[in-house]
PDB file of N, CA and C in Angstrom:
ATOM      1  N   UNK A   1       0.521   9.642 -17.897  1.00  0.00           N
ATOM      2  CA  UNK A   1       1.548   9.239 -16.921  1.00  0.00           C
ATOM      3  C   UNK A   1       1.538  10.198 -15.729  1.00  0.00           C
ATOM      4  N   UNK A   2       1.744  10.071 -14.805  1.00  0.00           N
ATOM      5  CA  UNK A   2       1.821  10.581 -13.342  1.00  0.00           C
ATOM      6  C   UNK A   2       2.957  11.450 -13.500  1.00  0.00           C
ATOM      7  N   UNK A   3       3.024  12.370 -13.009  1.00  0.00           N
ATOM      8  CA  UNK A   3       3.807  13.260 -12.452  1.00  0.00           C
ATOM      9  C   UNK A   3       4.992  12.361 -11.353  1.00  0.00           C
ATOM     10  N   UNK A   4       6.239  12.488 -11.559  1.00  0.00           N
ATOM     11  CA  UNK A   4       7.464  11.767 -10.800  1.00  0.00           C
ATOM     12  C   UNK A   4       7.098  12.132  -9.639  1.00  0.00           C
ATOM     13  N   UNK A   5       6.673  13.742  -9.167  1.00  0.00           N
ATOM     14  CA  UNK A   5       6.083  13.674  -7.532  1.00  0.00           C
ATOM     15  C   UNK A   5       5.682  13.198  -7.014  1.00  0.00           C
ATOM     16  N   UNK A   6       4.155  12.690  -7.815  1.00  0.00           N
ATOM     17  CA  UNK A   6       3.377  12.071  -7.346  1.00  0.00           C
ATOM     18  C   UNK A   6       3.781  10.379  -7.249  1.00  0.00           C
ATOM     19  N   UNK A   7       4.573  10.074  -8.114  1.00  0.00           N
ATOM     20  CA  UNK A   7       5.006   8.840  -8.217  1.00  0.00           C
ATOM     21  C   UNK A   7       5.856   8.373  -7.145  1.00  0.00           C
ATOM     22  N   UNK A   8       7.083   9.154  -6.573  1.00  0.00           N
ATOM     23  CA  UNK A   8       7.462   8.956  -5.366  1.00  0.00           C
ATOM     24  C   UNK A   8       6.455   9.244  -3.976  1.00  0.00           C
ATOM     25  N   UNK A   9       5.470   9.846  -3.741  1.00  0.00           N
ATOM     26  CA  UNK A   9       4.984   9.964  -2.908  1.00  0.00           C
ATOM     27  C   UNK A   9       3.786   8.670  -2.867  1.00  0.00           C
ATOM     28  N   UNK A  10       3.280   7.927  -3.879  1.00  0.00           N
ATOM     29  CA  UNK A  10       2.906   7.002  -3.853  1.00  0.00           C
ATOM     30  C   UNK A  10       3.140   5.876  -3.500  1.00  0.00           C
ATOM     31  N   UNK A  11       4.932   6.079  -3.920  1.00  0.00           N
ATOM     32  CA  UNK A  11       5.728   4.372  -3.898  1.00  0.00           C
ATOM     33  C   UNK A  11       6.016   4.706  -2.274  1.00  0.00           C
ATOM     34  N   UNK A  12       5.890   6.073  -1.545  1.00  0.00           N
ATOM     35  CA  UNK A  12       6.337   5.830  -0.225  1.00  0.00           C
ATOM     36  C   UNK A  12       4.812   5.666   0.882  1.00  0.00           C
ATOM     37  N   UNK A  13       3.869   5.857  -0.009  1.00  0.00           N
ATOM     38  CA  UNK A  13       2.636   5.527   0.680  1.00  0.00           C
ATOM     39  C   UNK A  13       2.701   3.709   0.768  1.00  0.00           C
ATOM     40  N   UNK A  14       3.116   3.458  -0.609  1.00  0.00           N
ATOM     41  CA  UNK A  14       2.678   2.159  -0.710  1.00  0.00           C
ATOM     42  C   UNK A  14       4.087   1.225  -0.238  1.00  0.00           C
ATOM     43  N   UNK A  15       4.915   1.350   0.283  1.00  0.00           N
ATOM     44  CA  UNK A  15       6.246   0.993   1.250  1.00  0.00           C
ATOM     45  C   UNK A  15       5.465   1.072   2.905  1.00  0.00           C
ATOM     46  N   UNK A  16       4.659   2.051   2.859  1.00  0.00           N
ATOM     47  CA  UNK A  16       4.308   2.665   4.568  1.00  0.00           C
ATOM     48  C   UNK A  16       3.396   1.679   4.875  1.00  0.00           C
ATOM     49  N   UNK A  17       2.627   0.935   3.557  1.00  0.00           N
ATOM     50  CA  UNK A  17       1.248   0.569   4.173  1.00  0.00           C
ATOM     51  C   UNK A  17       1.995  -1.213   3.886  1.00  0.00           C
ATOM     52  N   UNK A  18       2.882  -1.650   3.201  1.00  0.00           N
ATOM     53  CA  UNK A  18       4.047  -2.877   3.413  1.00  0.00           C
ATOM     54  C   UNK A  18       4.044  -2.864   4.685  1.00  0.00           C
ATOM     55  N   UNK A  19       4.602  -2.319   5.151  1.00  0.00           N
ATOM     56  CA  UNK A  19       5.590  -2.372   6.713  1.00  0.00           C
ATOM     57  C   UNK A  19       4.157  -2.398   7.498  1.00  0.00           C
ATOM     58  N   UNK A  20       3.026  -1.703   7.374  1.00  0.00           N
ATOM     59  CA  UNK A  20       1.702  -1.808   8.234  1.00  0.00           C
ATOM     60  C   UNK A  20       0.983  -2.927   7.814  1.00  0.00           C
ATOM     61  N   UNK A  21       1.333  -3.643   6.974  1.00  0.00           N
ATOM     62  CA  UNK A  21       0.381  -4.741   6.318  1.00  0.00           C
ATOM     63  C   UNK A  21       1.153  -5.888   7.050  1.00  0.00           C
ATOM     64  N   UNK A  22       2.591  -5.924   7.329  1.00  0.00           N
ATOM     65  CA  UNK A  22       3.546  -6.785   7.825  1.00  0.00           C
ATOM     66  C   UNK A  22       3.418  -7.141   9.559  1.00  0.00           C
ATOM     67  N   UNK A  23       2.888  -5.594   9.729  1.00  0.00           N
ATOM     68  CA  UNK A  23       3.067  -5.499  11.496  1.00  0.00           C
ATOM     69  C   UNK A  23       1.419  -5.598  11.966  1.00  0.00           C
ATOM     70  N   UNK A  24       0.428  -5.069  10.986  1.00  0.00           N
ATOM     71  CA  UNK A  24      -0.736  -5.501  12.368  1.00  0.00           C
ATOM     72  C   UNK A  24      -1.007  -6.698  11.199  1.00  0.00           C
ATOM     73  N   UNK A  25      -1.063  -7.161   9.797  1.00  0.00           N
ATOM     74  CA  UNK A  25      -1.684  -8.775   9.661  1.00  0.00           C
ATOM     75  C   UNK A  25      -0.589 -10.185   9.575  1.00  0.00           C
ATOM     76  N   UNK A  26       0.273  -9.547   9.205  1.00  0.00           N
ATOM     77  CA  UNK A  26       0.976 -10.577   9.499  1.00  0.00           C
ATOM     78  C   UNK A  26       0.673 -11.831   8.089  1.00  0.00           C
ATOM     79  N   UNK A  27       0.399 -13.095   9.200  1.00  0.00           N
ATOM     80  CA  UNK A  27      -0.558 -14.259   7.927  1.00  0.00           C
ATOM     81  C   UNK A  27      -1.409 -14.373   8.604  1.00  0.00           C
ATOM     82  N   UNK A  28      -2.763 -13.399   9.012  1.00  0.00           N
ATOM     83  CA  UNK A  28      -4.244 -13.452   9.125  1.00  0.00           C
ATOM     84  C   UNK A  28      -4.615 -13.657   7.653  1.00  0.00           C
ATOM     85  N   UNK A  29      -5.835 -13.835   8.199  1.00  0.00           N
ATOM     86  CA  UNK A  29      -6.909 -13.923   6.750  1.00  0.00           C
ATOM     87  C   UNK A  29      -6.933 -13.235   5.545  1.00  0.00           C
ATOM     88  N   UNK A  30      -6.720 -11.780   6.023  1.00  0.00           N
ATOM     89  CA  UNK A  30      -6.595 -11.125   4.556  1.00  0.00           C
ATOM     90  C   UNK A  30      -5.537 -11.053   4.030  1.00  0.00           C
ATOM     91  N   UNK A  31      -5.121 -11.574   2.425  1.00  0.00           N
ATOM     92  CA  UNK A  31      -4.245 -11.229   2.245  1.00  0.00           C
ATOM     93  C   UNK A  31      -3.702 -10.020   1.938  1.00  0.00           C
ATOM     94  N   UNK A  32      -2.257 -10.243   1.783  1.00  0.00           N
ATOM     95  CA  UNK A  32      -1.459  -8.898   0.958  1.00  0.00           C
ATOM     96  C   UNK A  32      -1.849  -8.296  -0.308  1.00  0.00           C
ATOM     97  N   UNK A  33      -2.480  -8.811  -1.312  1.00  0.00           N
ATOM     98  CA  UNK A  33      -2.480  -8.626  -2.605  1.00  0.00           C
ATOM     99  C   UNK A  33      -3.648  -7.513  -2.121  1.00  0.00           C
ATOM    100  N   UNK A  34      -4.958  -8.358  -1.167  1.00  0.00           N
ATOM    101  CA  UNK A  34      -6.410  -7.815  -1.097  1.00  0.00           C
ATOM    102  C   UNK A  34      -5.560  -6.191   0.026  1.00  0.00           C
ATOM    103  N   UNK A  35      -4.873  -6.642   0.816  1.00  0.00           N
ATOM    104  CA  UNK A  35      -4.546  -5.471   1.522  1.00  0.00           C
ATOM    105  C   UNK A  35      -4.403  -4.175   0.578  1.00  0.00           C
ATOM    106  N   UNK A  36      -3.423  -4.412   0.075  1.00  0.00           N
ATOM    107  CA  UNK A  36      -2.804  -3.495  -1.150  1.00  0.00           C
ATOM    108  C   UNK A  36      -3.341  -2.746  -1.882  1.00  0.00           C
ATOM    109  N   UNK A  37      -4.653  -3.518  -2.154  1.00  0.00           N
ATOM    110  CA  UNK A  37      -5.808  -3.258  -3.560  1.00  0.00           C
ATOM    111  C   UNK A  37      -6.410  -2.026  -2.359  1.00  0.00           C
ATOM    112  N   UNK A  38      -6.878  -2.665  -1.653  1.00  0.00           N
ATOM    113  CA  UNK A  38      -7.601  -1.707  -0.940  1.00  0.00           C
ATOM    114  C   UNK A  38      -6.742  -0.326  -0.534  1.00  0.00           C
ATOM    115  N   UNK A  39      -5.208  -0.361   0.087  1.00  0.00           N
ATOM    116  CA  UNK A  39      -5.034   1.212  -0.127  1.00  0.00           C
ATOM    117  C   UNK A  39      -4.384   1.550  -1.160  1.00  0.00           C
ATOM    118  N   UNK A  40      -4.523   1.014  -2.223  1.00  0.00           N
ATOM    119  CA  UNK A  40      -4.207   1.551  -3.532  1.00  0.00           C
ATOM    120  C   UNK A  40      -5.377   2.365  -3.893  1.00  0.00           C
ATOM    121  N   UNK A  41      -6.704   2.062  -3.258  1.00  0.00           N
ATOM    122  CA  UNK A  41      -8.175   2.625  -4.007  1.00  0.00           C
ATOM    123  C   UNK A  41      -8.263   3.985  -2.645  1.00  0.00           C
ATOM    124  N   UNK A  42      -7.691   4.074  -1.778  1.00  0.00           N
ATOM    125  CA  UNK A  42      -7.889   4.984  -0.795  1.00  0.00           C
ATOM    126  C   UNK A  42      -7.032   6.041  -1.236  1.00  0.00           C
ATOM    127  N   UNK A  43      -5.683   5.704  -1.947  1.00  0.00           N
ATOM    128  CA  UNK A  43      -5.236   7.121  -2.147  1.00  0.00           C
ATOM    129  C   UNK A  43      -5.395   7.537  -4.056  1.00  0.00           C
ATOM    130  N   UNK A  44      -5.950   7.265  -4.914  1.00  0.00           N
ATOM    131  CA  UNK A  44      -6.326   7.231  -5.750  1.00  0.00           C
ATOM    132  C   UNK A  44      -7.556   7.663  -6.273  1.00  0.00           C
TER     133      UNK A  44
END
């Protein structure tokens, strides 16, 4: 299990990159799920 530090600093990476996934794609082509995956593997 993760360390709670690390666990909040994750859930606020992954809130930061919501709000950036919202503002530059919008409903383009890629989705959210594929967005996600991908910076889930960048800070991991």
């Amino acid at each position: 299990m993760v360390h709670a530090k690390a666990t909040v600093r994750r859930s606020c990476l992954v809130a930061d990159a919501e709000a950036m996934w919202e503002s530059i794609f919008g409903d383009r082509s890629m989705s959210k799920g594929d967005f996600m995956e991908r910076v889930k593997k960048l800070y991991t």
